[in-house]
Protein backbone atom coordinates (compact mmCIF):
# COMPACT_ATOMS: atom_id res chain seq x y z
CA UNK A 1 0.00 0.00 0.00
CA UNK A 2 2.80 2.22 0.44
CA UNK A 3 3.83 1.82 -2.98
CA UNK A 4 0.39 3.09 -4.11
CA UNK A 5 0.81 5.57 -1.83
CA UNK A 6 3.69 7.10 -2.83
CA UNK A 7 3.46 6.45 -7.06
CA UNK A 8 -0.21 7.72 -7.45
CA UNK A 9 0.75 11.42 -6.86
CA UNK A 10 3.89 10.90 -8.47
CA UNK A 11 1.79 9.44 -12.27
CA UNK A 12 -0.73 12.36 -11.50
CA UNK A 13 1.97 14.76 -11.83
CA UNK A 14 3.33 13.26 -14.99
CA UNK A 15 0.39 11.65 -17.00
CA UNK A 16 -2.13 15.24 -16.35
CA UNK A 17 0.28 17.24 -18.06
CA UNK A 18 0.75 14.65 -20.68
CA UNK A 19 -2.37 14.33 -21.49
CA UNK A 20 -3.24 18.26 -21.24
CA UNK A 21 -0.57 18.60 -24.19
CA UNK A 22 -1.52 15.82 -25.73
CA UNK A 23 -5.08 16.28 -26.60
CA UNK A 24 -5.41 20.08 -25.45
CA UNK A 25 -9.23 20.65 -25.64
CA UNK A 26 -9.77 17.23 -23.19
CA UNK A 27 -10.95 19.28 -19.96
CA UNK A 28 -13.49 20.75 -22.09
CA UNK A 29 -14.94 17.49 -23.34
CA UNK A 30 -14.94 15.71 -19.95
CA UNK A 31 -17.11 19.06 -18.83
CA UNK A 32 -19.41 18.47 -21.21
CA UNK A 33 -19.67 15.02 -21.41
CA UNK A 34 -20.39 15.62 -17.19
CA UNK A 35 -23.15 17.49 -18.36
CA UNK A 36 -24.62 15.61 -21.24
CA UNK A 37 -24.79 12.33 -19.16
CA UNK A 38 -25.93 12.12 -15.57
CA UNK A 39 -24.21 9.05 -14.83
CA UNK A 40 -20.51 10.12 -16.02
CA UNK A 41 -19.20 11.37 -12.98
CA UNK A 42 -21.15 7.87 -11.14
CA UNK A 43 -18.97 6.02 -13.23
CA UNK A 44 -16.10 7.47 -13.52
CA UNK A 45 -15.72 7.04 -9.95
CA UNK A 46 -17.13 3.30 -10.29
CA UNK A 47 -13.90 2.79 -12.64
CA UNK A 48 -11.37 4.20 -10.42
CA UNK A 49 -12.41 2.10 -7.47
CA UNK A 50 -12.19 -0.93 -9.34
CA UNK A 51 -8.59 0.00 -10.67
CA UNK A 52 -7.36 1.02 -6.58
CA UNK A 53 -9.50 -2.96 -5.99
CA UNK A 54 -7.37 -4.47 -9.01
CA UNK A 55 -3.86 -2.87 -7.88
CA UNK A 56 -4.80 -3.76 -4.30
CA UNK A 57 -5.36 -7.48 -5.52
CA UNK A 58 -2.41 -7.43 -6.77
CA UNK A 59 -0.42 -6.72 -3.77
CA UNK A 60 -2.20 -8.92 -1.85
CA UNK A 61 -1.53 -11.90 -4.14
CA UNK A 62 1.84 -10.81 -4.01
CA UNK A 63 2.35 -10.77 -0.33
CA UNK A 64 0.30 -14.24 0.04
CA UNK A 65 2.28 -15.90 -2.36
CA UNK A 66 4.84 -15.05 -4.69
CA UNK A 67 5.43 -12.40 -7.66
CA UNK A 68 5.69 -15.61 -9.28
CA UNK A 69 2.61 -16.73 -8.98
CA UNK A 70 1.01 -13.01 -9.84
CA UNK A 71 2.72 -13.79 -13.50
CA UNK A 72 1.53 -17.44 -13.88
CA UNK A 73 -1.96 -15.79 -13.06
CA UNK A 74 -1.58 -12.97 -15.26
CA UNK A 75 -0.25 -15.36 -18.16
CA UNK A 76 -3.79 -17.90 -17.51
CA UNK A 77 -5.61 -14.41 -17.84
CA UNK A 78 -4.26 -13.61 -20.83
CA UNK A 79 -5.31 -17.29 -21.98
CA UNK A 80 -8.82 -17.03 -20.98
CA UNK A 81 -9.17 -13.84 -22.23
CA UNK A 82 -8.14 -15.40 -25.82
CA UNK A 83 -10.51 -17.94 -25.35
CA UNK A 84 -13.47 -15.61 -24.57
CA UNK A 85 -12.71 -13.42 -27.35
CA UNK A 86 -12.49 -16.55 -29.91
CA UNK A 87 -16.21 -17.83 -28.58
CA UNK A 88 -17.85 -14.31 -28.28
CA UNK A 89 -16.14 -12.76 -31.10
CA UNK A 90 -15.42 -15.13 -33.38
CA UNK A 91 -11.65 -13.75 -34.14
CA UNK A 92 -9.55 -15.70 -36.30
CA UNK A 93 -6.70 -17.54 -34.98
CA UNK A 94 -3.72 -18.88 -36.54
CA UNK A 95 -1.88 -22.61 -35.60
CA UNK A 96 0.72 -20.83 -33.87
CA UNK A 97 -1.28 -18.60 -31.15
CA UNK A 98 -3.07 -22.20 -30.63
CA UNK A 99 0.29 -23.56 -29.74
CA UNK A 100 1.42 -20.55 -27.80
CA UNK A 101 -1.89 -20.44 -25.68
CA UNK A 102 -1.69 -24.39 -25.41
CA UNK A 103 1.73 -23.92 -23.81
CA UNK A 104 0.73 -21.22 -21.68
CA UNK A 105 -2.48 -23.15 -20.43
CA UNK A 106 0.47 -26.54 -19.96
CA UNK A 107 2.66 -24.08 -18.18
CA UNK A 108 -0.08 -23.16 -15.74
CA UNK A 109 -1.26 -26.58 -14.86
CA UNK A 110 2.66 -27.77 -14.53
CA UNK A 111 3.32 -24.72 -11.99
CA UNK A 112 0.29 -25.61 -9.94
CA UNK A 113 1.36 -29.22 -10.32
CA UNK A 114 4.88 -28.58 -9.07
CA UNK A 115 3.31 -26.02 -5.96
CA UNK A 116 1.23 -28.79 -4.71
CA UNK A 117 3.78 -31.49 -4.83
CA UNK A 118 6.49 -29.37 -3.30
CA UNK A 119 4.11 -28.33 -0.12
């Protein structure tokens, strides 16, 4: 938590200027859009909470187990997110993301394989 702490005010004070030069006429859009839908502000704040819950997951997984485990997770994410977008989406997919995702998806099961035995 002290991490978060101490690099939230520290990417405000680099990404608001950033994106002030970078699209110069954004303050005046997210005004408007504030005023054109009720709900904005409702869910803007909805969004940032679940960001603070997904870095604070994070760290928590972290501390309970390893940072090793946080990228074995992150890699069976990134599987089942493939998957979900192939069944809802329909995208094409090519023999060799089949064999990268079916190693990633072996990889998992042989880490949690080799966790459990080595308890």
């Amino acid at each position: 938590m002290n991490l978060l702490l101490y690099m939230s005010p520290i990417a405000v004070l680099v990404l608001v200027p950033t994106a002030l030069v970078m699209e110069p006429n954004v303050l005046e859009v997210i005004i408007s859009l504030g005023r054109q839908h009720r709900y904005m502000w409702l869910l803007l704040f909805i969004n940032s909470t679940l960001a603070y819950s997904a870095n604070l997951s994070n760290f928590l997984v972290t501390k309970h187990t390893s940072a090793l485990t946080l990228q074995v997770l992150g890699n069976a994410k990134g599987a089942v997110a493939v998957v979900i977008s192939i069944l809802l989406f329909r995208n094409p997919v090519t023999a060799v993301g089949i064999g990268g995702y079916t190693m990633t998806v072996l990889g998992v099961v042989a880490y949690g394989e080799a966790k459990r035995r080595f308890r």
